[in-house]
C-alpha atoms as a PDB file:
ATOM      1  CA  UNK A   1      -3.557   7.047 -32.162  1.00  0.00           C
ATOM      2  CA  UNK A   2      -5.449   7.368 -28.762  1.00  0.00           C
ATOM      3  CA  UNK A   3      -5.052   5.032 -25.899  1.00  0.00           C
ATOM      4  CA  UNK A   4      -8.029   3.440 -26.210  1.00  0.00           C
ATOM      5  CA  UNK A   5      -7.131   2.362 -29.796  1.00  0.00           C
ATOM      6  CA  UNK A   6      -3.346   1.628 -28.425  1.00  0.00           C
ATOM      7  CA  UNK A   7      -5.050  -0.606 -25.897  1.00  0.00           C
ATOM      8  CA  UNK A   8      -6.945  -2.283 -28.123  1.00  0.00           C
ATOM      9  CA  UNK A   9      -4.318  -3.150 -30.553  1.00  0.00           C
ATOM     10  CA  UNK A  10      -2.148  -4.099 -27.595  1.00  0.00           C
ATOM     11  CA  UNK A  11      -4.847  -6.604 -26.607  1.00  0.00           C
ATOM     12  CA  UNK A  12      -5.702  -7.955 -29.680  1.00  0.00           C
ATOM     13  CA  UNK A  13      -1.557  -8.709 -29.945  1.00  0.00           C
ATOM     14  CA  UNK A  14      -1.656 -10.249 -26.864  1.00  0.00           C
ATOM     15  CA  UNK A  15       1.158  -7.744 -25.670  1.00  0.00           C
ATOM     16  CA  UNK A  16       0.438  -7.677 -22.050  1.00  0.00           C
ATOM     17  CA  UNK A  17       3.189  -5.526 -20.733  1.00  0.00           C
ATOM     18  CA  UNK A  18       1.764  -2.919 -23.685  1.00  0.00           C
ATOM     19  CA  UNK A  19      -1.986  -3.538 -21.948  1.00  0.00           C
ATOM     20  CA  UNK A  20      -0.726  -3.174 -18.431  1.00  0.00           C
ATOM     21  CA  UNK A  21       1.249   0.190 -19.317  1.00  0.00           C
ATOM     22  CA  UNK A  22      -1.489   2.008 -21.297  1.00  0.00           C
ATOM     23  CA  UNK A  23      -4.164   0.893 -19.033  1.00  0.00           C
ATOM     24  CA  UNK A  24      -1.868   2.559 -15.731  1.00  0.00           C
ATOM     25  CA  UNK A  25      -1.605   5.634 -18.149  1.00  0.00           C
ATOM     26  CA  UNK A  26      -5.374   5.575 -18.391  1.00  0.00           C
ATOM     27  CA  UNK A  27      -5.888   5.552 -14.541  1.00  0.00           C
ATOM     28  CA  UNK A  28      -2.949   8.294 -14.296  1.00  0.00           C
ATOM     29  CA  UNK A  29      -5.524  10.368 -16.240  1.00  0.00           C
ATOM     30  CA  UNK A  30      -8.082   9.595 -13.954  1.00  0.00           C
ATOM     31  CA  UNK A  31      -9.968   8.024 -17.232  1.00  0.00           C
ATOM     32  CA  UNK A  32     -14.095   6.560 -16.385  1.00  0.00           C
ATOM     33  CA  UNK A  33     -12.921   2.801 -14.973  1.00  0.00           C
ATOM     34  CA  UNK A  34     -15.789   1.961 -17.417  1.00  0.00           C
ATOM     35  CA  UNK A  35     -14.601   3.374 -20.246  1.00  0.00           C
ATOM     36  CA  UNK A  36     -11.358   1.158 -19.819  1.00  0.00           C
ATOM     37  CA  UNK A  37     -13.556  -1.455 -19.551  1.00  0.00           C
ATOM     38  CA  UNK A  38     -15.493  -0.839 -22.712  1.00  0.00           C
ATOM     39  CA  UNK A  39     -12.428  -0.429 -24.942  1.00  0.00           C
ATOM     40  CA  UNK A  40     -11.077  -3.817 -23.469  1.00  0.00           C
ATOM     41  CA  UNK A  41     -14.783  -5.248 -23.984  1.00  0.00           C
ATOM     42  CA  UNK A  42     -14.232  -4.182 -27.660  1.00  0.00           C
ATOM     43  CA  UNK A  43     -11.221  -5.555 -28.047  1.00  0.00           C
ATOM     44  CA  UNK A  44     -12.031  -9.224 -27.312  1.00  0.00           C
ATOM     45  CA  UNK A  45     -15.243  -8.705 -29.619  1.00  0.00           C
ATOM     46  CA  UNK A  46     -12.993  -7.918 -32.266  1.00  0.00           C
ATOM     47  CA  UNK A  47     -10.971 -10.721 -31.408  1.00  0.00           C
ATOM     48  CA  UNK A  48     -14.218 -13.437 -31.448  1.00  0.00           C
ATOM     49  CA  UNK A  49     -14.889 -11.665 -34.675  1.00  0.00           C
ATOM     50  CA  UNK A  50     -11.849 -12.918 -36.679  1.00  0.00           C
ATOM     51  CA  UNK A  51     -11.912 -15.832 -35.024  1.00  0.00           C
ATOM     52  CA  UNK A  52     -15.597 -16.575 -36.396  1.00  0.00           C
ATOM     53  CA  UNK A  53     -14.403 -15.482 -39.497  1.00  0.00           C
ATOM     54  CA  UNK A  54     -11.527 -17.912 -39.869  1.00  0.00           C
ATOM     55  CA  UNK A  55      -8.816 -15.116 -39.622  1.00  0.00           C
ATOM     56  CA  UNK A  56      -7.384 -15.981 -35.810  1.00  0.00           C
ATOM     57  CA  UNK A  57      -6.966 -19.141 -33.826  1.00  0.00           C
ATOM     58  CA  UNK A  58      -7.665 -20.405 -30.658  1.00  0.00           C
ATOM     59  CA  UNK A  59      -3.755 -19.625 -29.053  1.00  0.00           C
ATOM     60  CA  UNK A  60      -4.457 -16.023 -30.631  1.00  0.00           C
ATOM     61  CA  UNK A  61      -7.558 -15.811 -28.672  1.00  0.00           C
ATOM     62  CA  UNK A  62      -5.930 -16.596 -25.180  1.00  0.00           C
ATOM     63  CA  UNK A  63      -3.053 -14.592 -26.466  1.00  0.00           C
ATOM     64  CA  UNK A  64      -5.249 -12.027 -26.143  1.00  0.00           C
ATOM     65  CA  UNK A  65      -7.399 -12.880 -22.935  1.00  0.00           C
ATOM     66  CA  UNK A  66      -4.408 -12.563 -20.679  1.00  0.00           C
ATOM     67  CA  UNK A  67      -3.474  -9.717 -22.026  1.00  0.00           C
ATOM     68  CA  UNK A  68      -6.812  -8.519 -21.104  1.00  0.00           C
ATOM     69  CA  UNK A  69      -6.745 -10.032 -18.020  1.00  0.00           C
ATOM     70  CA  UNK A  70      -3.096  -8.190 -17.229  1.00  0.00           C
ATOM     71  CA  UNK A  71      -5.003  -5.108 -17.860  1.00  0.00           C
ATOM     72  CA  UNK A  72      -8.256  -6.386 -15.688  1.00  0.00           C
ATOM     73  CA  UNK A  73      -5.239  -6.824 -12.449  1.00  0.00           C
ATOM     74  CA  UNK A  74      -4.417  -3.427 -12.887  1.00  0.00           C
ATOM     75  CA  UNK A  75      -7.536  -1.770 -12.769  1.00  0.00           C
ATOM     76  CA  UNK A  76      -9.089  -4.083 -10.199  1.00  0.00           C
ATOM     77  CA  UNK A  77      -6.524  -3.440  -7.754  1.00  0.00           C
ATOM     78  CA  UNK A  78      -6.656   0.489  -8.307  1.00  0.00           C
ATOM     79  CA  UNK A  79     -10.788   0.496  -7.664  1.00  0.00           C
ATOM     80  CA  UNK A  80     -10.153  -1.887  -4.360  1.00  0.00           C
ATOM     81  CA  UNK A  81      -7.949   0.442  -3.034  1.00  0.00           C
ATOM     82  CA  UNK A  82     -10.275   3.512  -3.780  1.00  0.00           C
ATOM     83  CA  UNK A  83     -12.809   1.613  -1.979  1.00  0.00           C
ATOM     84  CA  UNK A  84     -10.552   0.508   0.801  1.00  0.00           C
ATOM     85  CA  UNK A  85      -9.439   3.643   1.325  1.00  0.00           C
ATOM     86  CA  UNK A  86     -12.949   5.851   1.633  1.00  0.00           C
ATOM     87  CA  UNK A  87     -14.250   3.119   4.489  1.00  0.00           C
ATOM     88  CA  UNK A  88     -10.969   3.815   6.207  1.00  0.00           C
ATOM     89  CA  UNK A  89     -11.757   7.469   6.597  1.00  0.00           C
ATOM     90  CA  UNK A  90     -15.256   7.219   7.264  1.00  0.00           C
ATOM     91  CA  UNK A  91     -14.168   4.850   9.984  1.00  0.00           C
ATOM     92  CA  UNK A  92     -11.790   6.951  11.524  1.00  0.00           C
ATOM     93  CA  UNK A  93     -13.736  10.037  11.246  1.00  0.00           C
ATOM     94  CA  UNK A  94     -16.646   8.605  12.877  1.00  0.00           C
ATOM     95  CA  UNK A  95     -15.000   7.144  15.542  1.00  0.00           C
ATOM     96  CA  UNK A  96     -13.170  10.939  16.235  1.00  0.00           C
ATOM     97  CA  UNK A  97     -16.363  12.651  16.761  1.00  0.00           C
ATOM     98  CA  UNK A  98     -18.538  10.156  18.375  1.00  0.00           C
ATOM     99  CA  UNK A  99     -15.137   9.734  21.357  1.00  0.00           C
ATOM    100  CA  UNK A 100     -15.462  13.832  21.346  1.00  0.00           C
ATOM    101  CA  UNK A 101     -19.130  14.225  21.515  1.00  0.00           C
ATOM    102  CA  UNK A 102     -19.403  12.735  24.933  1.00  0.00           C
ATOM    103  CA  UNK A 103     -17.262  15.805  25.884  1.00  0.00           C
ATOM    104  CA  UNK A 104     -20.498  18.243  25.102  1.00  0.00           C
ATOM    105  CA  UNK A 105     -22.128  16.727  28.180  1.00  0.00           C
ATOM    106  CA  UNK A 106     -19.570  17.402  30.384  1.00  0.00           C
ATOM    107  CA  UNK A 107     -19.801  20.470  33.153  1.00  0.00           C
ATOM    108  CA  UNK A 108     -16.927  22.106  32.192  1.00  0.00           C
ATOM    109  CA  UNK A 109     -18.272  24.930  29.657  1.00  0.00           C
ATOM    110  CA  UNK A 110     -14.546  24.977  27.627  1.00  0.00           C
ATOM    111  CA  UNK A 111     -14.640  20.968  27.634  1.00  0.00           C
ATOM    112  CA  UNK A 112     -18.303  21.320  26.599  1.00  0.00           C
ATOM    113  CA  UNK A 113     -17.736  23.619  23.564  1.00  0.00           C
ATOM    114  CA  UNK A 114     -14.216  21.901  22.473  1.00  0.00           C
ATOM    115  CA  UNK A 115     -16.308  18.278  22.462  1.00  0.00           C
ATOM    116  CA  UNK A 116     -18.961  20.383  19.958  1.00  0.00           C
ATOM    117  CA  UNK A 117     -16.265  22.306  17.994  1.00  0.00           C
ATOM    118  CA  UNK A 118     -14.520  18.577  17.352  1.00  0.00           C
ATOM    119  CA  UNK A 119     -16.940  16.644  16.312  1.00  0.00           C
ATOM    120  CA  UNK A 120     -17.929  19.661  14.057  1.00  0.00           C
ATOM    121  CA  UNK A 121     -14.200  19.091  12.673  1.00  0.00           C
ATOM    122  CA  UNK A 122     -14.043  15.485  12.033  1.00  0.00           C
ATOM    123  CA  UNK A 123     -17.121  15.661  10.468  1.00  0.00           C
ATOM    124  CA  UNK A 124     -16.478  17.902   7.870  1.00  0.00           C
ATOM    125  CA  UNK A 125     -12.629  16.670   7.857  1.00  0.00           C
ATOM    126  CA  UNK A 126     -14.217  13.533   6.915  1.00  0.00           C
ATOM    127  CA  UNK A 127     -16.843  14.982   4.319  1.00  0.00           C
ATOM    128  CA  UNK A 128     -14.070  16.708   2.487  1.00  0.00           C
ATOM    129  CA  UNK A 129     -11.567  13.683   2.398  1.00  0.00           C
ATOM    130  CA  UNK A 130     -14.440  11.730   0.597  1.00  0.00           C
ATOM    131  CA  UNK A 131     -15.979  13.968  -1.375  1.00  0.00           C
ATOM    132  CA  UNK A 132     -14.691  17.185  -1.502  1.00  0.00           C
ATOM    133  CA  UNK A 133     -10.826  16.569  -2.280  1.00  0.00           C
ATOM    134  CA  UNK A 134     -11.361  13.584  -5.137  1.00  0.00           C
ATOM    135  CA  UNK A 135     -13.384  16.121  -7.152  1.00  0.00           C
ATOM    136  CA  UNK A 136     -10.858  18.862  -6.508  1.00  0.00           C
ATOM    137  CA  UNK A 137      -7.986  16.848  -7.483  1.00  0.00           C
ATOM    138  CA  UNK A 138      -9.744  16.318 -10.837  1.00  0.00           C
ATOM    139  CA  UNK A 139      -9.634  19.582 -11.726  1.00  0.00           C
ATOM    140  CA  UNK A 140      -6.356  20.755 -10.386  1.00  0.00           C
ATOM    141  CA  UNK A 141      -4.272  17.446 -10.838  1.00  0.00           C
ATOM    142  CA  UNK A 142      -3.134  17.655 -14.553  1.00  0.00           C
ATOM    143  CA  UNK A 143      -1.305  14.616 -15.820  1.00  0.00           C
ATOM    144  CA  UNK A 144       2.046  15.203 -16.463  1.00  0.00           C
ATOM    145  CA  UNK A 145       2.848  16.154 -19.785  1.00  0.00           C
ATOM    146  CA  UNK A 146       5.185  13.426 -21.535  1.00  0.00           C
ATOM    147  CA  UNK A 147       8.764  14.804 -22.602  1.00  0.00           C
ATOM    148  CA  UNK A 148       9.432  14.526 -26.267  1.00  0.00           C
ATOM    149  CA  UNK A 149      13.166  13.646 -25.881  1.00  0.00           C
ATOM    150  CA  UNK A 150      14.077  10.322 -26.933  1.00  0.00           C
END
């Protein structure tokens, strides 16, 4: 069975701990955000279904909403922090070469080419951090494969 179906039986159960766990699984793998989104999507559709159809109840519906919503915490909190996290380097990247480009004015020829050189760093200290290293990391970072012992 794959995750996504795991999560959506988990949800439909209304076993939140079950939810939480295969949804932080799914972010381990650095799984599409919307794609975690879609299978918990489907699993509440399934859920209205049987209730239109007579087979599930009202409790059994909000069963399953928090366990949805246990899920929702989870991945909420992991895109915040992504989001956070990228203004906080631009922020302090910026602010590193605009204090060092003043230097490129100054009469001092080393002072002058250590202000360019700098900002040149930051910069593309900054650019990497945001771009380059999240895309490398996808590629290189493997999950961890799961030991079969019991």
């Amino acid at each position: 069975m794959t995750p996504f179906e795991e999560l959506n039986q988990a949800i439909q159960k209304g076993n939140r701990n079950e939810t939480k766990r295969i949804v932080q699984l799914l972010i381990e793998q650095q799984t599409n955000p919307r794609q975690i989104l879609d299978a918990m999507v489907g699993a509440m559709d399934e859920i209205g279904r049987k209730f239109q159809c007579n087979e599930v109840f009202v409790p059994e519906m909000l069963i399953a909403a928090r366990a949805m919503k246990e899920g929702m915490a989870l991945q909420d909190a992991y895109l915040e922090t992504l989001k956070s996290t990228g203004k906080a380097v631009w922020f302090t990247g910026v602010t590193l070469a605009v204090g060092v480009i003043s230097w490129a004015f100054s009469p001092i020829k080393f002072q002058a080419d250590m202000g360019i050189l700098l900002t040149f760093m930051f910069v593309w200290n900054m650019i990497g951090a945001l771009w380059l290293l999240p895309a490398l990391a996808h590629f290189v970072l493997k999950p961890a494969a799961k030991d079969s012992r019991p």
